[in-house]
PDB file of N, CA and C in Angstrom:
ATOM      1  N   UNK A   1       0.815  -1.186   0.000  1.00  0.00           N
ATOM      2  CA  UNK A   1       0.000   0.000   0.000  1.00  0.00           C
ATOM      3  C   UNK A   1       0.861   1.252   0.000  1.00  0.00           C
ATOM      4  N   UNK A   2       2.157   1.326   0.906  1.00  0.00           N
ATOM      5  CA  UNK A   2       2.774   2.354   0.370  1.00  0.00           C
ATOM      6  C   UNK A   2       3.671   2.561  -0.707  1.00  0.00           C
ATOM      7  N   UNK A   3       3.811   1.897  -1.684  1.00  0.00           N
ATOM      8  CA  UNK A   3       4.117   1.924  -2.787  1.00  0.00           C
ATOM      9  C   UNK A   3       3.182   2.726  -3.397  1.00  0.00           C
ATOM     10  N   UNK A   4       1.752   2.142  -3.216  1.00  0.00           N
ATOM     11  CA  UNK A   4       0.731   2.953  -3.920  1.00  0.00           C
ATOM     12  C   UNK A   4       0.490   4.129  -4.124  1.00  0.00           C
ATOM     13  N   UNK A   5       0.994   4.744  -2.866  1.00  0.00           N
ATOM     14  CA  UNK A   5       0.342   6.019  -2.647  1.00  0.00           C
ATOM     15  C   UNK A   5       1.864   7.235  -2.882  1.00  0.00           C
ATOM     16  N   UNK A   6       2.456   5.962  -2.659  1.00  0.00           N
ATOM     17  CA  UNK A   6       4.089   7.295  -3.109  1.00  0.00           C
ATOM     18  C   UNK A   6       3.519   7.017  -5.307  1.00  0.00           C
ATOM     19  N   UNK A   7       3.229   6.343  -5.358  1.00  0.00           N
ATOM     20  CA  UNK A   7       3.107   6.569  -6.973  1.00  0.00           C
ATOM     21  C   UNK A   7       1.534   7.404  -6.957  1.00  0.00           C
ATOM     22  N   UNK A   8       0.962   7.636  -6.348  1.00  0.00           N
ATOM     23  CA  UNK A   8      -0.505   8.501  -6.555  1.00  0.00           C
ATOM     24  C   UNK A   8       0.160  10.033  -6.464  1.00  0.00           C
ATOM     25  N   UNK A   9       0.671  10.416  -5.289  1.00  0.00           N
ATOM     26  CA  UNK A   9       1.853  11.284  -4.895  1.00  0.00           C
ATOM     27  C   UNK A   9       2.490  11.765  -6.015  1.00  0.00           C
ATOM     28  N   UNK A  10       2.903  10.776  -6.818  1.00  0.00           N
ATOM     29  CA  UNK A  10       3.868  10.877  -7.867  1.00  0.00           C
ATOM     30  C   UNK A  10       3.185  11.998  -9.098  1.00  0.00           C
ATOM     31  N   UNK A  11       1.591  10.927  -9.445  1.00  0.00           N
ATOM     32  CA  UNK A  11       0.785  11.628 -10.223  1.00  0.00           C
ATOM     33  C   UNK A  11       0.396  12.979 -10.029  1.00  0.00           C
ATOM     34  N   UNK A  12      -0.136  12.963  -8.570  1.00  0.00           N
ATOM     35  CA  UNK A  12      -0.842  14.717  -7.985  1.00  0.00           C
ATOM     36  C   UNK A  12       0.305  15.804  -8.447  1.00  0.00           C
ATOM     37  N   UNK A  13       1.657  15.323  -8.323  1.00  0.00           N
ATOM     38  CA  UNK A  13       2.717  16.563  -8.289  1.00  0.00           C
ATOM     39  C   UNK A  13       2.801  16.799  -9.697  1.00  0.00           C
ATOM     40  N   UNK A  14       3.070  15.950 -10.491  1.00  0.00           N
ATOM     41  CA  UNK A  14       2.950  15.843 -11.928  1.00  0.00           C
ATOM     42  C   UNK A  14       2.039  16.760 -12.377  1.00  0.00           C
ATOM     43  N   UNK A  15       0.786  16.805 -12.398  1.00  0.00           N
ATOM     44  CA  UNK A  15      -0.372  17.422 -12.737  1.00  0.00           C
ATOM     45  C   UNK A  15      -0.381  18.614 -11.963  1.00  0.00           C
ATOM     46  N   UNK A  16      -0.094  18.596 -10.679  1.00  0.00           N
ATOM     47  CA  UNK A  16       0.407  20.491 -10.417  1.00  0.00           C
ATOM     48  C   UNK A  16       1.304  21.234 -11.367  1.00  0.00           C
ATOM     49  N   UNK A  17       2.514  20.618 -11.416  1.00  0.00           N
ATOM     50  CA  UNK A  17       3.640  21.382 -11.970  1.00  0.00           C
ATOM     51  C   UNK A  17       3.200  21.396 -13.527  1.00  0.00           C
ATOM     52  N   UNK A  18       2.199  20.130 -14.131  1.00  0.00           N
ATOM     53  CA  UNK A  18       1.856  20.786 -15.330  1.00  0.00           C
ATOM     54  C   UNK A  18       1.320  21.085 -16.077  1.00  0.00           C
ATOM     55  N   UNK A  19      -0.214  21.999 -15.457  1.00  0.00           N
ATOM     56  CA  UNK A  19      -1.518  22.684 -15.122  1.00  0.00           C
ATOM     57  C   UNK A  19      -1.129  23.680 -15.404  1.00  0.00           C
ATOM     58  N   UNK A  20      -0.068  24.482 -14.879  1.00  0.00           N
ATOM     59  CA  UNK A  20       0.151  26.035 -15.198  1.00  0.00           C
ATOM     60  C   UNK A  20       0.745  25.976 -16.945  1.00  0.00           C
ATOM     61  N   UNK A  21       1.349  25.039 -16.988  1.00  0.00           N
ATOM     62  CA  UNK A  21       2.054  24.888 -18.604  1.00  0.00           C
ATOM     63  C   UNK A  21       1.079  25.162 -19.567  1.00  0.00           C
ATOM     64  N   UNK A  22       0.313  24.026 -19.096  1.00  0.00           N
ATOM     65  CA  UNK A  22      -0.891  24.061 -20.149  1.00  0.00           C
ATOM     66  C   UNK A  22      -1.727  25.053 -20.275  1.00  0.00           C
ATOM     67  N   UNK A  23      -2.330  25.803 -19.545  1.00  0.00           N
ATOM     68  CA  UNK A  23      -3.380  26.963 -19.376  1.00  0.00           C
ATOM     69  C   UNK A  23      -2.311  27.619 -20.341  1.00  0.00           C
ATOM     70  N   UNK A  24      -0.881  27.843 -19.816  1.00  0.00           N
ATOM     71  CA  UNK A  24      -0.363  28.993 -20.841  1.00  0.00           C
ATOM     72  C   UNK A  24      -0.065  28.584 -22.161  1.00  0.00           C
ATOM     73  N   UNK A  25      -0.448  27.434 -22.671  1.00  0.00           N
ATOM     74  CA  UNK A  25      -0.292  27.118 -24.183  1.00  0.00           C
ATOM     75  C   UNK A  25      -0.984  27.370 -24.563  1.00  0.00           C
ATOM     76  N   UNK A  26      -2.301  27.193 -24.015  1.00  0.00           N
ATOM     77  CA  UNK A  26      -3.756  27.754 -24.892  1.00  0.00           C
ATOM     78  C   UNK A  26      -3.908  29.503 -25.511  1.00  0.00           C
ATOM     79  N   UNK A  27      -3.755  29.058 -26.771  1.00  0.00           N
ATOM     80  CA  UNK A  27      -3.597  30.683 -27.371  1.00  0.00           C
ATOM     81  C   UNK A  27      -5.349  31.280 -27.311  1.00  0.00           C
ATOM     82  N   UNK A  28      -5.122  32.559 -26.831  1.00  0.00           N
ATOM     83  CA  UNK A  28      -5.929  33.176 -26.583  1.00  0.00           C
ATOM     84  C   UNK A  28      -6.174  34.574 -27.502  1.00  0.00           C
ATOM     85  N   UNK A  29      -7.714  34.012 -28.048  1.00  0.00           N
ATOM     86  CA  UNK A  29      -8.170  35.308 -29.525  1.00  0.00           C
ATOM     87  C   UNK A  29      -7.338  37.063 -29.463  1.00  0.00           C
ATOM     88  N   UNK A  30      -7.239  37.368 -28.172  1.00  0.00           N
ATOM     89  CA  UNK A  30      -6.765  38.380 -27.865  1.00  0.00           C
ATOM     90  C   UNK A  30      -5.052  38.289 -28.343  1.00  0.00           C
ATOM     91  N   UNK A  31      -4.957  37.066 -27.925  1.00  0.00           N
ATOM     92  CA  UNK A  31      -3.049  37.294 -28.070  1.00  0.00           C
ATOM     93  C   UNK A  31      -3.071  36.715 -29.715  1.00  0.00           C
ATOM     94  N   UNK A  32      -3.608  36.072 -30.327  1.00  0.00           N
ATOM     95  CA  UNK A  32      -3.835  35.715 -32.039  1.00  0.00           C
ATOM     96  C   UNK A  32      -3.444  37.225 -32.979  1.00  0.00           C
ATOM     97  N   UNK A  33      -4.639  38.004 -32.087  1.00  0.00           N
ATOM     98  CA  UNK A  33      -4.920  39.260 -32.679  1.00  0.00           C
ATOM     99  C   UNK A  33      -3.559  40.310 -32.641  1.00  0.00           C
ATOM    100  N   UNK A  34      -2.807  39.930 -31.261  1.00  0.00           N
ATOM    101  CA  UNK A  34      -1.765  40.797 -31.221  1.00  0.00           C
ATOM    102  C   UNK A  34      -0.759  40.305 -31.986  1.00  0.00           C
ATOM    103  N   UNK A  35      -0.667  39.164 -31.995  1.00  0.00           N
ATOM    104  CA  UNK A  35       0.982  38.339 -32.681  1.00  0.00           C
ATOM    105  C   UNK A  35       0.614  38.779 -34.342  1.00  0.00           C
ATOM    106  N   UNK A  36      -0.689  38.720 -34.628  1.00  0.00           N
ATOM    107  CA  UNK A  36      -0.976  39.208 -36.171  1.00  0.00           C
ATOM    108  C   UNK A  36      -0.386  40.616 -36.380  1.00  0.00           C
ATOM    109  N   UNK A  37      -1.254  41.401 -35.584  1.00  0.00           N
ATOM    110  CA  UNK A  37      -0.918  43.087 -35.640  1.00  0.00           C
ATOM    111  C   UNK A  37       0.772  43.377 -35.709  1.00  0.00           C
ATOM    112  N   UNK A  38       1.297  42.457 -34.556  1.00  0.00           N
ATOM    113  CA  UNK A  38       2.880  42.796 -34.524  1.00  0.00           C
ATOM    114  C   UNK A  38       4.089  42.077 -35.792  1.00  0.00           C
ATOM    115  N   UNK A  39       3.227  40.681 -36.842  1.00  0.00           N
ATOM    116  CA  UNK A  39       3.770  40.230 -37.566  1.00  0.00           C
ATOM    117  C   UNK A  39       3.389  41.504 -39.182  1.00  0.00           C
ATOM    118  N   UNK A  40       2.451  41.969 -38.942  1.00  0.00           N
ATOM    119  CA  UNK A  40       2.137  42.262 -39.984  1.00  0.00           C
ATOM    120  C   UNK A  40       2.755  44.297 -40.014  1.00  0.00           C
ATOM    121  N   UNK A  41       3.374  44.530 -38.949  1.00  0.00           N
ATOM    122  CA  UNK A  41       4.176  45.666 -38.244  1.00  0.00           C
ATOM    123  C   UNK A  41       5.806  45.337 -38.950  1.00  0.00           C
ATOM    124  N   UNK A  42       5.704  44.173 -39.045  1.00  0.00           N
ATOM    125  CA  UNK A  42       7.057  44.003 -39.339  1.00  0.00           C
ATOM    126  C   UNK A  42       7.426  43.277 -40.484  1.00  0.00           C
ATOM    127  N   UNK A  43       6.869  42.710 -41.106  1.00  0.00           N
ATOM    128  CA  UNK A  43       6.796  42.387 -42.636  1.00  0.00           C
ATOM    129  C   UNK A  43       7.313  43.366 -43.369  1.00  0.00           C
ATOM    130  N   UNK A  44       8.340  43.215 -43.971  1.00  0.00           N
ATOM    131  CA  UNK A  44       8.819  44.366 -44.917  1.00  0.00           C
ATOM    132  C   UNK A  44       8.685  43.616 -46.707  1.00  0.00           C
ATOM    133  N   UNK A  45       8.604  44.248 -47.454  1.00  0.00           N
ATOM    134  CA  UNK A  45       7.911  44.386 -48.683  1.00  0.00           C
ATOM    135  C   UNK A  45       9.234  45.013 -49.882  1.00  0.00           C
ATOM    136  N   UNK A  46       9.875  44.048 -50.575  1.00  0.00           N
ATOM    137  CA  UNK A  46      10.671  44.322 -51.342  1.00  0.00           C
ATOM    138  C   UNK A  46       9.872  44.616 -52.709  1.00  0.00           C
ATOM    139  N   UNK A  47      10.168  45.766 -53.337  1.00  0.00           N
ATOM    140  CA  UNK A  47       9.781  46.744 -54.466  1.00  0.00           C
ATOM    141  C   UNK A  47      10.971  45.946 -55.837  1.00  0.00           C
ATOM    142  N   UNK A  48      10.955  45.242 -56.695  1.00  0.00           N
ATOM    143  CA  UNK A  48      11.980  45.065 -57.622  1.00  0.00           C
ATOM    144  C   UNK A  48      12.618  46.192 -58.323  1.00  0.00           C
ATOM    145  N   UNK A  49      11.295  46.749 -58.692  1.00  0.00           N
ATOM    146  CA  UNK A  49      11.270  47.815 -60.124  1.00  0.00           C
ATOM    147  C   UNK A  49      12.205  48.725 -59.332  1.00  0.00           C
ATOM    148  N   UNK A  50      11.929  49.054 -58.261  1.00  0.00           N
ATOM    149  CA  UNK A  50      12.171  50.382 -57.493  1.00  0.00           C
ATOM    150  C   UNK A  50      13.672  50.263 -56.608  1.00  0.00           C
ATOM    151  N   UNK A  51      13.683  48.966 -56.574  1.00  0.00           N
ATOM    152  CA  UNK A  51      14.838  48.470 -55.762  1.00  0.00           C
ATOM    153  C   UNK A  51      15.182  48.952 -54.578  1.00  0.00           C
ATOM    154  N   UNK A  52      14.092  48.564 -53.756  1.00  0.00           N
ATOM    155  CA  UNK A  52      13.551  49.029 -52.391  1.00  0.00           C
ATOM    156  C   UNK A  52      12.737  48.059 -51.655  1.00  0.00           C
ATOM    157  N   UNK A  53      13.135  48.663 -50.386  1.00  0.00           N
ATOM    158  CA  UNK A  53      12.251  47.688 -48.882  1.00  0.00           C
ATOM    159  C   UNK A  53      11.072  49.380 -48.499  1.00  0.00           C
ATOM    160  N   UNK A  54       9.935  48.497 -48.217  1.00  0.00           N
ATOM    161  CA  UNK A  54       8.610  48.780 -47.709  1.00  0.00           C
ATOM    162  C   UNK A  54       8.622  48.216 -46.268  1.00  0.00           C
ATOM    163  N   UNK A  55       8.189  48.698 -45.281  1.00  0.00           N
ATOM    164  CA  UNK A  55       7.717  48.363 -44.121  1.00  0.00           C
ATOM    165  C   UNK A  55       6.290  48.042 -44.444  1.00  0.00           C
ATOM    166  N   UNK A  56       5.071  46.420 -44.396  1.00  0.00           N
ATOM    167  CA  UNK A  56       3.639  46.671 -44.270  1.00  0.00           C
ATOM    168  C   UNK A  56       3.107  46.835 -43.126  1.00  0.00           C
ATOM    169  N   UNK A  57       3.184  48.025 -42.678  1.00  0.00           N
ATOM    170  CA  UNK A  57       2.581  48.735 -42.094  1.00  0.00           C
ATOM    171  C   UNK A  57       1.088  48.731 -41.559  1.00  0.00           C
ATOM    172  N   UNK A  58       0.350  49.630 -40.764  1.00  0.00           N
ATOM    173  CA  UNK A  58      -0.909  50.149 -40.793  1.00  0.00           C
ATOM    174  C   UNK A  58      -1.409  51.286 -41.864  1.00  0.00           C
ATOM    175  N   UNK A  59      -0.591  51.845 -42.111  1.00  0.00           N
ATOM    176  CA  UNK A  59       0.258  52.911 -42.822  1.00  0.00           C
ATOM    177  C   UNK A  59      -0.006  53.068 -44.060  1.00  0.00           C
ATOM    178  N   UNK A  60       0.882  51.992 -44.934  1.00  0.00           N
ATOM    179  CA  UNK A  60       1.485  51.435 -45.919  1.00  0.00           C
ATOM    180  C   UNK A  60      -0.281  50.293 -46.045  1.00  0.00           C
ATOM    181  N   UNK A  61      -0.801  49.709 -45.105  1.00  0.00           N
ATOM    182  CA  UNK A  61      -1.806  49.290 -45.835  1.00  0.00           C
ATOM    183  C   UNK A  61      -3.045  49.998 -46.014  1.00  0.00           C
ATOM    184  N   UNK A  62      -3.034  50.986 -45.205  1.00  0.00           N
ATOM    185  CA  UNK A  62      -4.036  51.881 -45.421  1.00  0.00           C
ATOM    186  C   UNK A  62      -3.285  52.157 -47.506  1.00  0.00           C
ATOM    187  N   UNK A  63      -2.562  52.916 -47.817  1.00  0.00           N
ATOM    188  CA  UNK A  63      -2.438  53.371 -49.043  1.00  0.00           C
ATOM    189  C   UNK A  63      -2.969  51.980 -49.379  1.00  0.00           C
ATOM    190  N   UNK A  64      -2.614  51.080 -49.563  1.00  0.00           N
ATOM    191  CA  UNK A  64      -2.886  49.538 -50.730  1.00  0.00           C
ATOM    192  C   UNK A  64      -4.416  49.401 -51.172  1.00  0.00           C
ATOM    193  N   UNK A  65      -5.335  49.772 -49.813  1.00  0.00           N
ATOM    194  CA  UNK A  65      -6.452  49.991 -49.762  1.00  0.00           C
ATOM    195  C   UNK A  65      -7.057  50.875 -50.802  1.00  0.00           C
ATOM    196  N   UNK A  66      -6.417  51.903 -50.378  1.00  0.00           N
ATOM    197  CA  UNK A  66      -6.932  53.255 -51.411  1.00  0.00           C
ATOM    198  C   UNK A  66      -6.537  52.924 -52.505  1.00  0.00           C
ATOM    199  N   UNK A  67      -5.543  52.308 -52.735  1.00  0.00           N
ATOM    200  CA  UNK A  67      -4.865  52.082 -54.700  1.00  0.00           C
ATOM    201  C   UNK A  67      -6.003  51.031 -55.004  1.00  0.00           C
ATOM    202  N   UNK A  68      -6.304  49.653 -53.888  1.00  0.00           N
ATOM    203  CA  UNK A  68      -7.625  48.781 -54.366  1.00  0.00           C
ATOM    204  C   UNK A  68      -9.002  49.461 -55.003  1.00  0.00           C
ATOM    205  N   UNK A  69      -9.312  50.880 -53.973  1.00  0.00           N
ATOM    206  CA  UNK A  69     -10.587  51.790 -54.173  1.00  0.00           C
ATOM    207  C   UNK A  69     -10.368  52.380 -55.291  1.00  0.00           C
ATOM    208  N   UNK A  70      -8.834  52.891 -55.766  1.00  0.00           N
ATOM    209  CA  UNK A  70      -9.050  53.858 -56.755  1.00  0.00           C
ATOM    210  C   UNK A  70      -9.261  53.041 -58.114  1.00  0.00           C
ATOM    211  N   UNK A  71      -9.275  51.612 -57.910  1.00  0.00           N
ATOM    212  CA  UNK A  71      -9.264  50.674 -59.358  1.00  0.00           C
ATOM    213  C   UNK A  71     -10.124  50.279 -59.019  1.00  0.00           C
ATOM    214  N   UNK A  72     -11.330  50.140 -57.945  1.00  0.00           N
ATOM    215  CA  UNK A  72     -12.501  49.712 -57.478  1.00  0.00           C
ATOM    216  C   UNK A  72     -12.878  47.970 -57.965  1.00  0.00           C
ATOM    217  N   UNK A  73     -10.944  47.676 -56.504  1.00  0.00           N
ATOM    218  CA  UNK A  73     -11.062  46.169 -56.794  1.00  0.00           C
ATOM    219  C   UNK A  73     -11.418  45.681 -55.312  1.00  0.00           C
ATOM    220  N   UNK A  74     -11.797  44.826 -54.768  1.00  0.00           N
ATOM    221  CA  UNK A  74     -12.081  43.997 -53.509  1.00  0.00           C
ATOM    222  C   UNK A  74     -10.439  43.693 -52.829  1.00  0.00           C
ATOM    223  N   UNK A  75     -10.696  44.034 -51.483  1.00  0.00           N
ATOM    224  CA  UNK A  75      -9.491  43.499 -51.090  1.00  0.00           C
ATOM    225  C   UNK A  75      -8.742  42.411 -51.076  1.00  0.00           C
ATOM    226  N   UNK A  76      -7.802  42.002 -51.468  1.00  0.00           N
ATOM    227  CA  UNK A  76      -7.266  40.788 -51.946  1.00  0.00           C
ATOM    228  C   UNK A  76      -5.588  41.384 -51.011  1.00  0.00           C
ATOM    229  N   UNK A  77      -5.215  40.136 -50.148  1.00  0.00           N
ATOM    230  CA  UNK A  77      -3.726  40.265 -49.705  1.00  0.00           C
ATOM    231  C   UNK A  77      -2.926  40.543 -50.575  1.00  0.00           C
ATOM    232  N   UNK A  78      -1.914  41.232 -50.559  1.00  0.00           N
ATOM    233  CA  UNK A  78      -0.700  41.801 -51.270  1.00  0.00           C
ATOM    234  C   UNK A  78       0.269  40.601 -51.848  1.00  0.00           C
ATOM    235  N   UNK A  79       0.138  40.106 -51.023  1.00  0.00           N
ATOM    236  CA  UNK A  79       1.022  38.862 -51.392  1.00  0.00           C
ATOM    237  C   UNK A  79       0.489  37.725 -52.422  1.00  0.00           C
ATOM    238  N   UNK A  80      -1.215  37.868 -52.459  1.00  0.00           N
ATOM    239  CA  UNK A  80      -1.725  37.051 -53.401  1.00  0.00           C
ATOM    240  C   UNK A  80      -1.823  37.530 -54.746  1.00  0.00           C
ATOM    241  N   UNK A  81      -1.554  38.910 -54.925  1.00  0.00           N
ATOM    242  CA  UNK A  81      -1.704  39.315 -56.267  1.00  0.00           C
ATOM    243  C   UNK A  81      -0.295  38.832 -57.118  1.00  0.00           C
ATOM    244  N   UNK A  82      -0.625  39.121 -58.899  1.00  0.00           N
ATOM    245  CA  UNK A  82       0.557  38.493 -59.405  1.00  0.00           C
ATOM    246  C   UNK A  82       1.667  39.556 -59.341  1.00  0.00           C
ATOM    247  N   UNK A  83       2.772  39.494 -59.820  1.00  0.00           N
ATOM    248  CA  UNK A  83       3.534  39.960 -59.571  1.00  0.00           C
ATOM    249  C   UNK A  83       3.598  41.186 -60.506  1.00  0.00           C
ATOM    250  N   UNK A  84       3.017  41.355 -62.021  1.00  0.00           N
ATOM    251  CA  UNK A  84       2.534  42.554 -62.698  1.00  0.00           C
ATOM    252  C   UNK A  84       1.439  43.641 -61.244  1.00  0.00           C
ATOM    253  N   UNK A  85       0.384  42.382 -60.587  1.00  0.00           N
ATOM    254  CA  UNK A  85      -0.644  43.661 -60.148  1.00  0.00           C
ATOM    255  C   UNK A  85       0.228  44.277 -58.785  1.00  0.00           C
ATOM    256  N   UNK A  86       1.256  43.598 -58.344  1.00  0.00           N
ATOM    257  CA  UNK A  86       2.179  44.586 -57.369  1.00  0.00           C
ATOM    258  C   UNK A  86       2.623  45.153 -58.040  1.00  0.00           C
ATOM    259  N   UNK A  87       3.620  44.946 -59.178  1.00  0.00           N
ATOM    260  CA  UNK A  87       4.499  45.841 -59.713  1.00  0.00           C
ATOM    261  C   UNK A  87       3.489  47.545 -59.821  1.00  0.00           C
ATOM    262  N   UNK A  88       2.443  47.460 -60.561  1.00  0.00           N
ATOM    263  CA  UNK A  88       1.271  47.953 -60.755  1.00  0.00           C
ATOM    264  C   UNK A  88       1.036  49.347 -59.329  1.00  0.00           C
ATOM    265  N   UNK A  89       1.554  48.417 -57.773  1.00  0.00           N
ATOM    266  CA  UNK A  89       0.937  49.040 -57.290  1.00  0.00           C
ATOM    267  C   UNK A  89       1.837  49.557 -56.640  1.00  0.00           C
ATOM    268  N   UNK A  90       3.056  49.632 -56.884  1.00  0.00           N
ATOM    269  CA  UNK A  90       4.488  49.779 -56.455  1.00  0.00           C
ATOM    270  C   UNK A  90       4.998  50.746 -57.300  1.00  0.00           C
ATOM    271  N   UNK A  91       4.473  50.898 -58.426  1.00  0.00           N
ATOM    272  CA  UNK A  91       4.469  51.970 -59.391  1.00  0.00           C
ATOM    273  C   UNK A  91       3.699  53.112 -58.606  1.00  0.00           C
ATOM    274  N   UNK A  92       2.243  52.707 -58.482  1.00  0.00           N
ATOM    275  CA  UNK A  92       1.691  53.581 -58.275  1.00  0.00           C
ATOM    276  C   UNK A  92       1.557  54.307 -56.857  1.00  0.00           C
ATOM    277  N   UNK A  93       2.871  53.684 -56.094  1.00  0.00           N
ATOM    278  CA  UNK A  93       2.667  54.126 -54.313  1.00  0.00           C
ATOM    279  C   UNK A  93       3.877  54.894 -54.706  1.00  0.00           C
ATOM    280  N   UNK A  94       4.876  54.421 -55.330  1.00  0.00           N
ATOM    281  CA  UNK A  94       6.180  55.677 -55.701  1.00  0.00           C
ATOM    282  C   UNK A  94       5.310  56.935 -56.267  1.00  0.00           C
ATOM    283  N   UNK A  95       4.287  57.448 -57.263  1.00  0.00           N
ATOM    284  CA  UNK A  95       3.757  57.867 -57.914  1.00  0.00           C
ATOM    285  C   UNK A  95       3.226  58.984 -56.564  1.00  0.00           C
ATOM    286  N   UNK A  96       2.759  58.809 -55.938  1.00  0.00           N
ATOM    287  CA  UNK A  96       2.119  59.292 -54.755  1.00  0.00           C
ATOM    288  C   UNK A  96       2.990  59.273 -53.696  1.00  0.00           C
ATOM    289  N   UNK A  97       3.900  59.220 -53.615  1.00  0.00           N
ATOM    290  CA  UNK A  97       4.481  59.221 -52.099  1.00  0.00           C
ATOM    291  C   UNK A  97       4.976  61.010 -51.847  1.00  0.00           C
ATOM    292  N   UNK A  98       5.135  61.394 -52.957  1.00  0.00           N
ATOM    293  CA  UNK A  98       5.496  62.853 -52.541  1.00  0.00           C
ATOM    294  C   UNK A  98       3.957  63.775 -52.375  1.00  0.00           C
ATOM    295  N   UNK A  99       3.318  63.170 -52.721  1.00  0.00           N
ATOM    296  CA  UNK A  99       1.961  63.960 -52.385  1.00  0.00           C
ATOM    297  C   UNK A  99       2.173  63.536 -51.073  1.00  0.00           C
ATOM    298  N   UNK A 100       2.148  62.587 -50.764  1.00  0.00           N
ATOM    299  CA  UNK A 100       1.952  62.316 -49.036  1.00  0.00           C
ATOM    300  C   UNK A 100       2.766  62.962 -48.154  1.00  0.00           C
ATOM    301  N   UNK A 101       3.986  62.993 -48.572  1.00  0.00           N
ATOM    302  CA  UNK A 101       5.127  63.680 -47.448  1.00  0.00           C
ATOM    303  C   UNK A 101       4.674  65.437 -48.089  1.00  0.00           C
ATOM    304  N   UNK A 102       4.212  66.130 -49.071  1.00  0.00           N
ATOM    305  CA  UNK A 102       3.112  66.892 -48.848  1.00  0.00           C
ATOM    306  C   UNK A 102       2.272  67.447 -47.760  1.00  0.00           C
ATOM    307  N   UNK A 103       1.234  66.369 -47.549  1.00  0.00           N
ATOM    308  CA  UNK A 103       0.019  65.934 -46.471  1.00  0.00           C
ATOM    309  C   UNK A 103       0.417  66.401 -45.399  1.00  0.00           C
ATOM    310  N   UNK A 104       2.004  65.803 -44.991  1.00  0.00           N
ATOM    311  CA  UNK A 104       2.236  65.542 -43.424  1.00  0.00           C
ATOM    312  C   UNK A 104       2.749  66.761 -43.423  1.00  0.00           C
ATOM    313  N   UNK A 105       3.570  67.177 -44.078  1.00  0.00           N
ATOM    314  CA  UNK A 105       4.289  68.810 -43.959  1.00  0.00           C
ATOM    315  C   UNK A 105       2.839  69.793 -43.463  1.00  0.00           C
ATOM    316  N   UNK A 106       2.411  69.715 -44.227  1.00  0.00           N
ATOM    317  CA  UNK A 106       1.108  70.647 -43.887  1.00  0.00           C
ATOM    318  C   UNK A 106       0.120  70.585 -42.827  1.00  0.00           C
ATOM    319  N   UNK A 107       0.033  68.719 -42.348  1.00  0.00           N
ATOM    320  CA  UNK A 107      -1.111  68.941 -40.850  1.00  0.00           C
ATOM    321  C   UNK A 107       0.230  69.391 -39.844  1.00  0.00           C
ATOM    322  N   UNK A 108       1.300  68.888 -39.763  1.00  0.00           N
ATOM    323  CA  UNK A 108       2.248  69.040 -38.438  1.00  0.00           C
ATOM    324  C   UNK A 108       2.623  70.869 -38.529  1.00  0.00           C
TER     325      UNK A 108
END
C-alpha cells in the first residue's frame, strides 16, 4: 500500500507542476490578434522595379487599400496578387508618395 500512494503522490505533483504549462499554451483570440498586428508591423515588402524595402505597415496598408478603391477592386492580400498587379501598385505608391510627405508637412 505504500508503494501505492508514493506513486498517486507521484501523479498529484505531476499534474500540479503541469496545469500552469498548459493553461499557458492555450492561445488566446486576444493574443492571435496581437501576434498578427505585430507580424504584420514588421513584414517588410521588397519593391523590384524600385529596388527598395517597404515596411507593411498600418500605414502602408491603409495606401494599398486606397490604390484597391481607386481601381474599385475587392481586397485581396498583397502577397496574393501576381507579380505585374504589385508591380502595378508599387508603381503607383512611388507615384504618390510625394503627395503624401506633402500631407504631413502641412497637418504638423
Amino acid at each position: 500500500m505504500h508503494r501505492g500512494s508514493k506513486l498517486l503522490a507521484s501523479l498529484f505533483m505531476s499534474a500540479a507542476l503541469a496545469a500552469p504549462i498548459a493553461v499557458n499554451a492555450v492561445a488566446r483570440p486576444q493574443d492571435d490578434r496581437d501576434r498578427e498586428r505585430q507580424e504584420r508591423a514588421e513584414r517588410r515588402m521588397y519593391d523590384r522595379e524600385h529596388r527598395d524595402y517597404h515596411n507593411w505597415d498600418d500605414r502602408e496598408d491603409g495606401t494599398y487599400r486606397r490604390w484597391l478603391q481607386e481601381r474599385h477592386e475587392a481586397y485581396r492580400d498583397f502577397n496574393r496578387l501576381k507579380r505585374r498587379e504589385q508591380r502595378d501598385y508599387w508603381n503607383w505608391r512611388h507615384s504618390h508618395e510625394q503627395h503624401e510627405e506633402h500631407e504631413e508637412h502641412e497637418q504638423h
